[in-house]
PDB file of N, CA and C in Angstrom:
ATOM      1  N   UNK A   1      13.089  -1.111   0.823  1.00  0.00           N
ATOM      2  CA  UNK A   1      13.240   0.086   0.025  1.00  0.00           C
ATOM      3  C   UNK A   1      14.264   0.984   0.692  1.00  0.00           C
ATOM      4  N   UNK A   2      15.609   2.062  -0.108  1.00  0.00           N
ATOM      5  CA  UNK A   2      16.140   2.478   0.484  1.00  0.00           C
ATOM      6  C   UNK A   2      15.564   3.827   0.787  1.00  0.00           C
ATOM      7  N   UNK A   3      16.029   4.557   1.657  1.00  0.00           N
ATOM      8  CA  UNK A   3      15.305   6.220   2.230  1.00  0.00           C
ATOM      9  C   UNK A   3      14.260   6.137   2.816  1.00  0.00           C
ATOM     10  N   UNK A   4      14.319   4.778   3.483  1.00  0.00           N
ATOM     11  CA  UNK A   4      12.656   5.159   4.458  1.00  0.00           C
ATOM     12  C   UNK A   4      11.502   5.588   4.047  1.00  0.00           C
ATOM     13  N   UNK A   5      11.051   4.797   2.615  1.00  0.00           N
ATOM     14  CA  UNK A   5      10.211   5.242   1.382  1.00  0.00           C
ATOM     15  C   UNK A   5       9.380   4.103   1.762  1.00  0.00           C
ATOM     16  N   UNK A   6       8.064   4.423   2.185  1.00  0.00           N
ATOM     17  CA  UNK A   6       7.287   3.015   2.915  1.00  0.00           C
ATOM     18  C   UNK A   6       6.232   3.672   2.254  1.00  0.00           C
ATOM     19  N   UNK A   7       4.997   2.652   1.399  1.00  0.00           N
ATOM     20  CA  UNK A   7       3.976   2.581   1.192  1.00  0.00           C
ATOM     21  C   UNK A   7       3.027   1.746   1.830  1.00  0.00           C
ATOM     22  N   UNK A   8       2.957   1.740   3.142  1.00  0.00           N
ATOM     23  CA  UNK A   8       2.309   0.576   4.131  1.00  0.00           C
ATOM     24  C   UNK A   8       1.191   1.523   4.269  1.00  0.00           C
ATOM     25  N   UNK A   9       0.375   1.047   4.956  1.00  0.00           N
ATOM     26  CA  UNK A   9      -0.763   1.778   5.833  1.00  0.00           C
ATOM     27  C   UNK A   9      -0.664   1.047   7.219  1.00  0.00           C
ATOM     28  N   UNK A  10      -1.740   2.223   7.660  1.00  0.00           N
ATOM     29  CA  UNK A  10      -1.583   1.910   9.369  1.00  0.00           C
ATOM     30  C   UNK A  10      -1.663   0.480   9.328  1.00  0.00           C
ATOM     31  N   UNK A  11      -2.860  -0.371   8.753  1.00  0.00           N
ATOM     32  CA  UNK A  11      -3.153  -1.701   9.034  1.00  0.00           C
ATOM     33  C   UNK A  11      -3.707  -2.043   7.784  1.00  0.00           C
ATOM     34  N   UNK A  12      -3.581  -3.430   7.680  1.00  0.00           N
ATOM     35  CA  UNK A  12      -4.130  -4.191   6.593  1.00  0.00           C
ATOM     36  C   UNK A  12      -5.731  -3.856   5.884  1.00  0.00           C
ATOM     37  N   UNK A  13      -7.019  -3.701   6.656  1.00  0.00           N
ATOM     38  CA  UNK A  13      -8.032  -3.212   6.424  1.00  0.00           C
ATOM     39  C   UNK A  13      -8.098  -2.182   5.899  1.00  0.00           C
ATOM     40  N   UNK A  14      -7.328  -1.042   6.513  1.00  0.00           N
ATOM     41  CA  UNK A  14      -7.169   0.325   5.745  1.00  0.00           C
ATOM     42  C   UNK A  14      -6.735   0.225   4.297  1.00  0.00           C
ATOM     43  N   UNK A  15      -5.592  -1.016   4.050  1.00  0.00           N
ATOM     44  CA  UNK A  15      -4.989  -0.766   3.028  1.00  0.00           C
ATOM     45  C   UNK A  15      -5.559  -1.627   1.996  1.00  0.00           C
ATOM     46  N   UNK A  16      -6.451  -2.330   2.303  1.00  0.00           N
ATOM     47  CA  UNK A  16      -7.676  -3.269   1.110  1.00  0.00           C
ATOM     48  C   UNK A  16      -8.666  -2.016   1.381  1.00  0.00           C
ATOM     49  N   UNK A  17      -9.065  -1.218   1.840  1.00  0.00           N
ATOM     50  CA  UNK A  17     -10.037  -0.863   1.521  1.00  0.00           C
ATOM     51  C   UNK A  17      -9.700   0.749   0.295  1.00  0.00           C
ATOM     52  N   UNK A  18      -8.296   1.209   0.624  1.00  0.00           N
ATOM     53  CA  UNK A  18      -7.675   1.452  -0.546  1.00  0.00           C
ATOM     54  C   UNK A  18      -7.825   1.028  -1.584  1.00  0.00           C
ATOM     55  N   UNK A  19      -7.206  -0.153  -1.634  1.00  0.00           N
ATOM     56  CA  UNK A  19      -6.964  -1.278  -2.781  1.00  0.00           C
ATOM     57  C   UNK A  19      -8.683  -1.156  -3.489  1.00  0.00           C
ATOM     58  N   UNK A  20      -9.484  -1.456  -2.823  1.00  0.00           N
ATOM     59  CA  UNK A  20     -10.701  -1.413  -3.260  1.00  0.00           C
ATOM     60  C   UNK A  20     -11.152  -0.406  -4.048  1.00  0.00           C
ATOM     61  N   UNK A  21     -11.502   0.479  -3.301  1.00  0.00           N
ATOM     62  CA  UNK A  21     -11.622   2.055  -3.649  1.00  0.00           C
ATOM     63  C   UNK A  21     -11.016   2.609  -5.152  1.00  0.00           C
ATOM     64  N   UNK A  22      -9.266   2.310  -5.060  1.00  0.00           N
ATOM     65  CA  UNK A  22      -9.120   2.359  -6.172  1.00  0.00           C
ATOM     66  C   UNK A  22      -9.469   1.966  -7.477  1.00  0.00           C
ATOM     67  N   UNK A  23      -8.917   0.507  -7.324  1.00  0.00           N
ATOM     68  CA  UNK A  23      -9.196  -0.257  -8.433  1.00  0.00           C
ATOM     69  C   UNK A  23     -10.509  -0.477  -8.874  1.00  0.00           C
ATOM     70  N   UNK A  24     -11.817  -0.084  -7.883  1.00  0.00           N
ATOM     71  CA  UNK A  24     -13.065   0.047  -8.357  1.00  0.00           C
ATOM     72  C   UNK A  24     -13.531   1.884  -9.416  1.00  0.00           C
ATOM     73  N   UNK A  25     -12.915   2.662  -8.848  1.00  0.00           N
ATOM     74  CA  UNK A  25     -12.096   3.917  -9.373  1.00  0.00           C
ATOM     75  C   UNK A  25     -11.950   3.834 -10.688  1.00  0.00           C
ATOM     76  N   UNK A  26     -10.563   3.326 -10.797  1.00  0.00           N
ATOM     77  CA  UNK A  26      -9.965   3.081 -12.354  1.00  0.00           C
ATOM     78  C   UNK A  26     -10.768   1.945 -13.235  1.00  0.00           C
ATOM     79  N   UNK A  27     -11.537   1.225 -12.953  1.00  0.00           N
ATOM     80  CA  UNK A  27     -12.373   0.027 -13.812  1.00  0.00           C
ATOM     81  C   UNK A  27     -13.593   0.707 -14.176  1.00  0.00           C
ATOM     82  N   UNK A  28     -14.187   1.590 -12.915  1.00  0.00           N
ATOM     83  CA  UNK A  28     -15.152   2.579 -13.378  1.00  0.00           C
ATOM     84  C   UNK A  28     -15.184   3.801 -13.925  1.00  0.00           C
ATOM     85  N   UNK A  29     -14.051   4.193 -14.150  1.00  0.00           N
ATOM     86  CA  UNK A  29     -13.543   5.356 -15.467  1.00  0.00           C
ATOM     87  C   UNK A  29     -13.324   4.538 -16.785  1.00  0.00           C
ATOM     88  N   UNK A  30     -13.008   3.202 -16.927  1.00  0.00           N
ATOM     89  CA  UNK A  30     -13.252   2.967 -18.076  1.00  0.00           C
ATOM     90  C   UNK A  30     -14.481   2.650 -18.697  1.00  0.00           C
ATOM     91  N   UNK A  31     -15.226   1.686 -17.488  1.00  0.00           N
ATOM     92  CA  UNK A  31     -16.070   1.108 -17.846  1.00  0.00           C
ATOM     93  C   UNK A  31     -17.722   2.238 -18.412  1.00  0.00           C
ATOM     94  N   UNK A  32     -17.619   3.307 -17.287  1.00  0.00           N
ATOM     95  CA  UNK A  32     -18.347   4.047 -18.272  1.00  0.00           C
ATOM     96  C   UNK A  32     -18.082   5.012 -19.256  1.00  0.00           C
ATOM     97  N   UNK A  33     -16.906   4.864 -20.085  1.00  0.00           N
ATOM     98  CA  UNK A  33     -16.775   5.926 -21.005  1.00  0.00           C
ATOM     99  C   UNK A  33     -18.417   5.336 -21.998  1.00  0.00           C
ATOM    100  N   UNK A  34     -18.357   4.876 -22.241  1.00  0.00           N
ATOM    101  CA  UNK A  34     -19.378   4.547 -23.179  1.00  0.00           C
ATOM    102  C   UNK A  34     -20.916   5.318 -23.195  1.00  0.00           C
ATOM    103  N   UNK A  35     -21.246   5.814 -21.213  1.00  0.00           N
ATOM    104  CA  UNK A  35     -22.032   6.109 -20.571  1.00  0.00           C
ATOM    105  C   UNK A  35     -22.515   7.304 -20.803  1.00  0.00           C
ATOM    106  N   UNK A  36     -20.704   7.818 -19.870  1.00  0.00           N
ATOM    107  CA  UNK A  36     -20.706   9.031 -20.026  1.00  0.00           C
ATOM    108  C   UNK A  36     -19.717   9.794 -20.801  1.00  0.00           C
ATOM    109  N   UNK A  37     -18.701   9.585 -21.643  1.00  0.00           N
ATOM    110  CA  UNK A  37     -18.148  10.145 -22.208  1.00  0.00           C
ATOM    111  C   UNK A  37     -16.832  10.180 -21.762  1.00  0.00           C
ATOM    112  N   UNK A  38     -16.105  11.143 -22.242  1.00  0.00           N
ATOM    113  CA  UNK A  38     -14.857  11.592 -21.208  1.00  0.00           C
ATOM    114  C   UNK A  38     -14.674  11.916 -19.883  1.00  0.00           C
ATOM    115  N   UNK A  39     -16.301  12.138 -19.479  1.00  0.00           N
ATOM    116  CA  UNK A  39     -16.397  12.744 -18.149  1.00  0.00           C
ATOM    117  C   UNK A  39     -16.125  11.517 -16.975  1.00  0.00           C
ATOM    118  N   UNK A  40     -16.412  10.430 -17.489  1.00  0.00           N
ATOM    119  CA  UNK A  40     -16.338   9.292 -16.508  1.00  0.00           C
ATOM    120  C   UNK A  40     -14.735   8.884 -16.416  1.00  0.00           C
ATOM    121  N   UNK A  41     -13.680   9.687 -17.235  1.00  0.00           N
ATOM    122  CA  UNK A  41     -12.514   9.063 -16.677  1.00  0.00           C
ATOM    123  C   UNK A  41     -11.951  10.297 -15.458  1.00  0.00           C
ATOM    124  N   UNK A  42     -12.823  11.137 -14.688  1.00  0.00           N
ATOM    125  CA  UNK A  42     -12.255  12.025 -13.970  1.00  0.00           C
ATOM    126  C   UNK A  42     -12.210  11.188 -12.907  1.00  0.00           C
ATOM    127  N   UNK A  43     -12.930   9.880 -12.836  1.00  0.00           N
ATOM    128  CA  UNK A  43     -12.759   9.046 -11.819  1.00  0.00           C
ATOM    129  C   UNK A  43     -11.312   8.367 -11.741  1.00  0.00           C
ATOM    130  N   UNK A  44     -10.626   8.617 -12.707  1.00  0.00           N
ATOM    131  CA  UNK A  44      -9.245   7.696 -13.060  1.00  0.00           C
ATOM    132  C   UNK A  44      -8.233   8.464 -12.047  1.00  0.00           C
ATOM    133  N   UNK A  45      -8.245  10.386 -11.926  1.00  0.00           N
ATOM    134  CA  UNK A  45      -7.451  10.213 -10.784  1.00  0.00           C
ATOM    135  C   UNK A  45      -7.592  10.151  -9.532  1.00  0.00           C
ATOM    136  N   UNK A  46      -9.472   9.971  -8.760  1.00  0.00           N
ATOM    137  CA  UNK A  46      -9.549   9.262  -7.700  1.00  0.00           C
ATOM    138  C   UNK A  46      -8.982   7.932  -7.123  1.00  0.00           C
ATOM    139  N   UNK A  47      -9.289   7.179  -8.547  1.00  0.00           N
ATOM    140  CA  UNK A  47      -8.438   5.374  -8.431  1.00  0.00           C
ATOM    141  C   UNK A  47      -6.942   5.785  -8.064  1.00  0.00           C
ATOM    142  N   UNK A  48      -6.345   6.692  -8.634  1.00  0.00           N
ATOM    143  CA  UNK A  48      -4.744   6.513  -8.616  1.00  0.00           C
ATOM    144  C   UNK A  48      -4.611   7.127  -7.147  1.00  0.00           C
ATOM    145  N   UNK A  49      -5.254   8.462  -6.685  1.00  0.00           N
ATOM    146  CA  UNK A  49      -4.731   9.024  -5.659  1.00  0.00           C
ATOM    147  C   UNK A  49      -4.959   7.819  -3.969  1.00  0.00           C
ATOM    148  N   UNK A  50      -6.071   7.158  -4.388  1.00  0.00           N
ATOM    149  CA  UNK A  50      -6.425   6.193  -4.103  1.00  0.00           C
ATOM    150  C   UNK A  50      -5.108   4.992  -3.392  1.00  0.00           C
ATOM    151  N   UNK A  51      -4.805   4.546  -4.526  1.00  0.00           N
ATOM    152  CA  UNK A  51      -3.706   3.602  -4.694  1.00  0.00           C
ATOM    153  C   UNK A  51      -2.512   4.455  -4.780  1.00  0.00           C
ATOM    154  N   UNK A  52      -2.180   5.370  -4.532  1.00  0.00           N
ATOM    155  CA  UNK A  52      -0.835   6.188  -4.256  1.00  0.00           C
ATOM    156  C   UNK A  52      -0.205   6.240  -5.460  1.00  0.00           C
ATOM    157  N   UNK A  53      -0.424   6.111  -6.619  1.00  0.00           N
ATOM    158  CA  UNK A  53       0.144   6.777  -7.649  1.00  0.00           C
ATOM    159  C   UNK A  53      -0.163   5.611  -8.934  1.00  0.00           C
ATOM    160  N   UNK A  54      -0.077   4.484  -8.367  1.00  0.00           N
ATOM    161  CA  UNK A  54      -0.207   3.129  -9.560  1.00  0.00           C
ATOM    162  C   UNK A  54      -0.743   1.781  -8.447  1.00  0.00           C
ATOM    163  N   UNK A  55      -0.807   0.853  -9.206  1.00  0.00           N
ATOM    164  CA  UNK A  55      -1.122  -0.410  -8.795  1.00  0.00           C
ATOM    165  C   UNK A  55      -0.493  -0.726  -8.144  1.00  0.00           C
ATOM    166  N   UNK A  56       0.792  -1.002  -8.933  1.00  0.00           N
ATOM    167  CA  UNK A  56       2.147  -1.705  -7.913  1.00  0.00           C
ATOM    168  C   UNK A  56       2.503  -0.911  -7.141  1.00  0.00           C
ATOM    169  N   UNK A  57       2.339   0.634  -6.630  1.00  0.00           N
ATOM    170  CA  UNK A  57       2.507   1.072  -5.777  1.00  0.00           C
ATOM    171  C   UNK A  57       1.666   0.557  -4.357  1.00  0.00           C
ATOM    172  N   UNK A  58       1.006   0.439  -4.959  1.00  0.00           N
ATOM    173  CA  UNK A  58      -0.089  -0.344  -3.689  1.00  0.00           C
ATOM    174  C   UNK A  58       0.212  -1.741  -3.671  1.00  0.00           C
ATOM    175  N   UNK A  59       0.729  -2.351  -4.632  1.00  0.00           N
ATOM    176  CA  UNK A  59       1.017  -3.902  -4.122  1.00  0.00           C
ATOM    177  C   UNK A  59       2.214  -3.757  -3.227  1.00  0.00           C
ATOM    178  N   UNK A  60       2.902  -2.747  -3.826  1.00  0.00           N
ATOM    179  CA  UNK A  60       4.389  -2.767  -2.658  1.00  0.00           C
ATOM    180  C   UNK A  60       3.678  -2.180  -1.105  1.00  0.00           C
ATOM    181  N   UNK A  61       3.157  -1.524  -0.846  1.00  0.00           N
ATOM    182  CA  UNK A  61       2.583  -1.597   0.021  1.00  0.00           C
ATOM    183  C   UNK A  61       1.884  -2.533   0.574  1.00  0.00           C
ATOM    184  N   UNK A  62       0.999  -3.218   0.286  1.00  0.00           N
ATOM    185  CA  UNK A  62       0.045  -4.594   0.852  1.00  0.00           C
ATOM    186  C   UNK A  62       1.207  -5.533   1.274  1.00  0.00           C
ATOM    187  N   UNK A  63       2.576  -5.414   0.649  1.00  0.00           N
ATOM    188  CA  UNK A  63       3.560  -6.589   1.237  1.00  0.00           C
ATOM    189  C   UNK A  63       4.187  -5.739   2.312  1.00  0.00           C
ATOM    190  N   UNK A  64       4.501  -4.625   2.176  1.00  0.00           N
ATOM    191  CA  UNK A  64       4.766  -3.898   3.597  1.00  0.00           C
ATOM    192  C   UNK A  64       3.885  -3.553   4.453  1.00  0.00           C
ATOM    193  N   UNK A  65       2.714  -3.637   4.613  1.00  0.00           N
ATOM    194  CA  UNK A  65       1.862  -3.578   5.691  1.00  0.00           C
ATOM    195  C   UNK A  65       1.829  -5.276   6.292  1.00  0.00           C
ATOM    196  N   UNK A  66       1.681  -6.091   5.544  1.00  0.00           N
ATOM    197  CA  UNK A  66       1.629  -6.907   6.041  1.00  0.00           C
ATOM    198  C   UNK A  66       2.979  -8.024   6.548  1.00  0.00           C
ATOM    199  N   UNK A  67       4.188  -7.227   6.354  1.00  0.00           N
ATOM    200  CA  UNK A  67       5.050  -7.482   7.077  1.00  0.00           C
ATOM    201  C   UNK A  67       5.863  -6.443   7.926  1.00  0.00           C
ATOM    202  N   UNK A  68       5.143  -5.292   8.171  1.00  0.00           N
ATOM    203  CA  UNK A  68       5.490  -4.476   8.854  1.00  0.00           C
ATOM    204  C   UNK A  68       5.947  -4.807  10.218  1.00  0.00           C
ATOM    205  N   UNK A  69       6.672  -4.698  10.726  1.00  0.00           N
ATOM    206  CA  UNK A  69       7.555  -5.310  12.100  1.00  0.00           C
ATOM    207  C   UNK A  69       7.823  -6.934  12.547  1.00  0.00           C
ATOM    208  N   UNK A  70       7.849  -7.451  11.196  1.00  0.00           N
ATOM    209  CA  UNK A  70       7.658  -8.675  11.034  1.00  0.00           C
ATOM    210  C   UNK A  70       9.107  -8.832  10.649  1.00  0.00           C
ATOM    211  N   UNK A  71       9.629  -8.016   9.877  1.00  0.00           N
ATOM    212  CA  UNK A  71      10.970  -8.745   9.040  1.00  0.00           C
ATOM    213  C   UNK A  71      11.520  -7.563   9.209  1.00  0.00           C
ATOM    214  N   UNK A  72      12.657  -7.577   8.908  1.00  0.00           N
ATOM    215  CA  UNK A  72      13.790  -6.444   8.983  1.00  0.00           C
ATOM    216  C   UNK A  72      14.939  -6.933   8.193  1.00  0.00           C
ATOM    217  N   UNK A  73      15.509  -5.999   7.862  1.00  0.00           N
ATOM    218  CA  UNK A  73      16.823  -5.680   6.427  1.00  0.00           C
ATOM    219  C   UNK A  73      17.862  -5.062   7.027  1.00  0.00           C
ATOM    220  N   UNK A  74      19.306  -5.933   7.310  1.00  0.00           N
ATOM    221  CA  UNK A  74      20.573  -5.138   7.375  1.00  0.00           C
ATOM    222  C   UNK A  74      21.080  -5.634   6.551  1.00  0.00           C
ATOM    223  N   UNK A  75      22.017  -4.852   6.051  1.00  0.00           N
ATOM    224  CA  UNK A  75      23.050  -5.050   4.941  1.00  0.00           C
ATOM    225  C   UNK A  75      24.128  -4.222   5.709  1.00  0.00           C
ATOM    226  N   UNK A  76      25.622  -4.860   5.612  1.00  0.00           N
ATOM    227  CA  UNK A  76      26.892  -4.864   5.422  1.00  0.00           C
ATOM    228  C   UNK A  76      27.698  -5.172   4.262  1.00  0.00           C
ATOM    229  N   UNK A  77      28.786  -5.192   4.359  1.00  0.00           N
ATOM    230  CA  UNK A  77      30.147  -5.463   3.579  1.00  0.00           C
ATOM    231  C   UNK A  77      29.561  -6.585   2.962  1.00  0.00           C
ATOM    232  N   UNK A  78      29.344  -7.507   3.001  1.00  0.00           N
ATOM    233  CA  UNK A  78      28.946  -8.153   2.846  1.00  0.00           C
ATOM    234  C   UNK A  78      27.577  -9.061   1.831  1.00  0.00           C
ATOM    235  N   UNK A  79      26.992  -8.099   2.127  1.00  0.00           N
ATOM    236  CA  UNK A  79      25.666  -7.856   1.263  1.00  0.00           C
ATOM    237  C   UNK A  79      23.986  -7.576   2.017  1.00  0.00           C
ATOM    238  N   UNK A  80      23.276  -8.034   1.750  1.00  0.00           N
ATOM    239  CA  UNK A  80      21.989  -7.333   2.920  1.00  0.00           C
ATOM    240  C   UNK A  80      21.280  -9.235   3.391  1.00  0.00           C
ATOM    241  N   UNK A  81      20.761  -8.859   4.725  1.00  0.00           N
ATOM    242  CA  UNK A  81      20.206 -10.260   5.304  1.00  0.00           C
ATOM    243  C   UNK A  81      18.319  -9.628   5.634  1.00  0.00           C
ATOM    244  N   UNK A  82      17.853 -10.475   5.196  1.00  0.00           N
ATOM    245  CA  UNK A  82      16.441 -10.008   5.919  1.00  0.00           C
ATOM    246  C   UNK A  82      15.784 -11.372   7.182  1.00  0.00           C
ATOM    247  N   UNK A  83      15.904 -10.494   7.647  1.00  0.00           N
ATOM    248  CA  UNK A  83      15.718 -11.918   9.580  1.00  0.00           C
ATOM    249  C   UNK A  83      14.410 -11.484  10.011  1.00  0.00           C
ATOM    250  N   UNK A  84      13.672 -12.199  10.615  1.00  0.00           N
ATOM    251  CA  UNK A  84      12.964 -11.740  11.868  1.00  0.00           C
ATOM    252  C   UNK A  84      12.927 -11.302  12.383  1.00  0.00           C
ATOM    253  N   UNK A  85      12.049 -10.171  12.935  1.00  0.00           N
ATOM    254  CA  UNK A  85      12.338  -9.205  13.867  1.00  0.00           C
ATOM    255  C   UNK A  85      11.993  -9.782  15.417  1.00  0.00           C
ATOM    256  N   UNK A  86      12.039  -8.924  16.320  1.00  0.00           N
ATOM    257  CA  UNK A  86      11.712  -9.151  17.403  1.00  0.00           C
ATOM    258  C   UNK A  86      10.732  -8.511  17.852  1.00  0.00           C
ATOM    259  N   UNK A  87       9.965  -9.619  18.131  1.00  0.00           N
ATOM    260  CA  UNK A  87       8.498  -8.719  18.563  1.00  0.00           C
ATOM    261  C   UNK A  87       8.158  -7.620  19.787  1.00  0.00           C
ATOM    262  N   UNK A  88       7.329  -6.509  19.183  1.00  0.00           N
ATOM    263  CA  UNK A  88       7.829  -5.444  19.872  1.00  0.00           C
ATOM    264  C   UNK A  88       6.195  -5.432  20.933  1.00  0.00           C
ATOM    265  N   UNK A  89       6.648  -4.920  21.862  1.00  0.00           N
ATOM    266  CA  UNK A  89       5.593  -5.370  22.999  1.00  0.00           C
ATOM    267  C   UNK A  89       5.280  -4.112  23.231  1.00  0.00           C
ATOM    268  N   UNK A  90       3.957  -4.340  23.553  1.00  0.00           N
ATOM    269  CA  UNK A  90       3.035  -3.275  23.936  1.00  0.00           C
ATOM    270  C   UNK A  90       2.941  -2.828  25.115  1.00  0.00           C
ATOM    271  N   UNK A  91       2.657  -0.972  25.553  1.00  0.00           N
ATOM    272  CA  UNK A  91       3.183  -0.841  26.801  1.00  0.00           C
ATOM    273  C   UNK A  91       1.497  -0.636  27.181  1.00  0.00           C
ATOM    274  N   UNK A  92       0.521  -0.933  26.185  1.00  0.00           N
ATOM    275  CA  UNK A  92      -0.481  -0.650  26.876  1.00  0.00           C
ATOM    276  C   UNK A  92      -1.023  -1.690  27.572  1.00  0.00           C
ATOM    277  N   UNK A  93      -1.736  -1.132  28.561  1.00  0.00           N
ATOM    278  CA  UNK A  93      -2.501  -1.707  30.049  1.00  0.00           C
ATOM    279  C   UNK A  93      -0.936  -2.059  31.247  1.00  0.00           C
ATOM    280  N   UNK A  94      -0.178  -1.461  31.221  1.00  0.00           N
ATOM    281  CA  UNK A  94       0.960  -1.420  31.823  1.00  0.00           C
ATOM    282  C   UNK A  94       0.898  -0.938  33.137  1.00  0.00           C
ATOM    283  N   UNK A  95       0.214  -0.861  33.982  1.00  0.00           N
ATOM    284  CA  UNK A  95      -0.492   0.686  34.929  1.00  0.00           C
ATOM    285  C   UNK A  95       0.529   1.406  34.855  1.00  0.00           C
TER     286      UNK A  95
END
């Protein structure tokens, strides 16, 4: 994505349990209109705030969390390459 526009989360767990949250959210604003009326779609903008604005906003995320420092994107004259990154090492337990 260009502008450093990242929908990742810290880690994968965080970001299924998003995923969850939401989409259980938005299925349960529909599913009880019947229940409760209109009142059950106030759950619809928990699901979204949830999932950061839409679905595929969160799918673009689940592929950037889970390749987060994994792959990397330069582009030149040329056109853009996405390579492997280099794995970045941890300074903890370092004394």
């Amino acid at each position: 994505m260009t502008g450093g526009r990242s929908f990742a989360s810290a880690s994968l767990a965080r970001h299924l349990l998003r995923g969850a949250v939401g989409f259980s959210a938005l299925v349960g604003s529909v599913a009880l209109l019947p229940v409760l009326g209109p009142v059950g779609l106030l759950l619809a903008p928990v699901g979204l705030l949830a999932l950061r604005g839409c679905p595929t906003c969160w799918a673009i995320g689940l592929v950037q969390t889970v390749s987060m420092g994994r792959l990397r994107r330069s582009c030149g004259e040329d056109g853009c390459e996405l390579t492997v990154a280099e794995p970045v090492r941890s300074r903890r337990g370092t004394g």
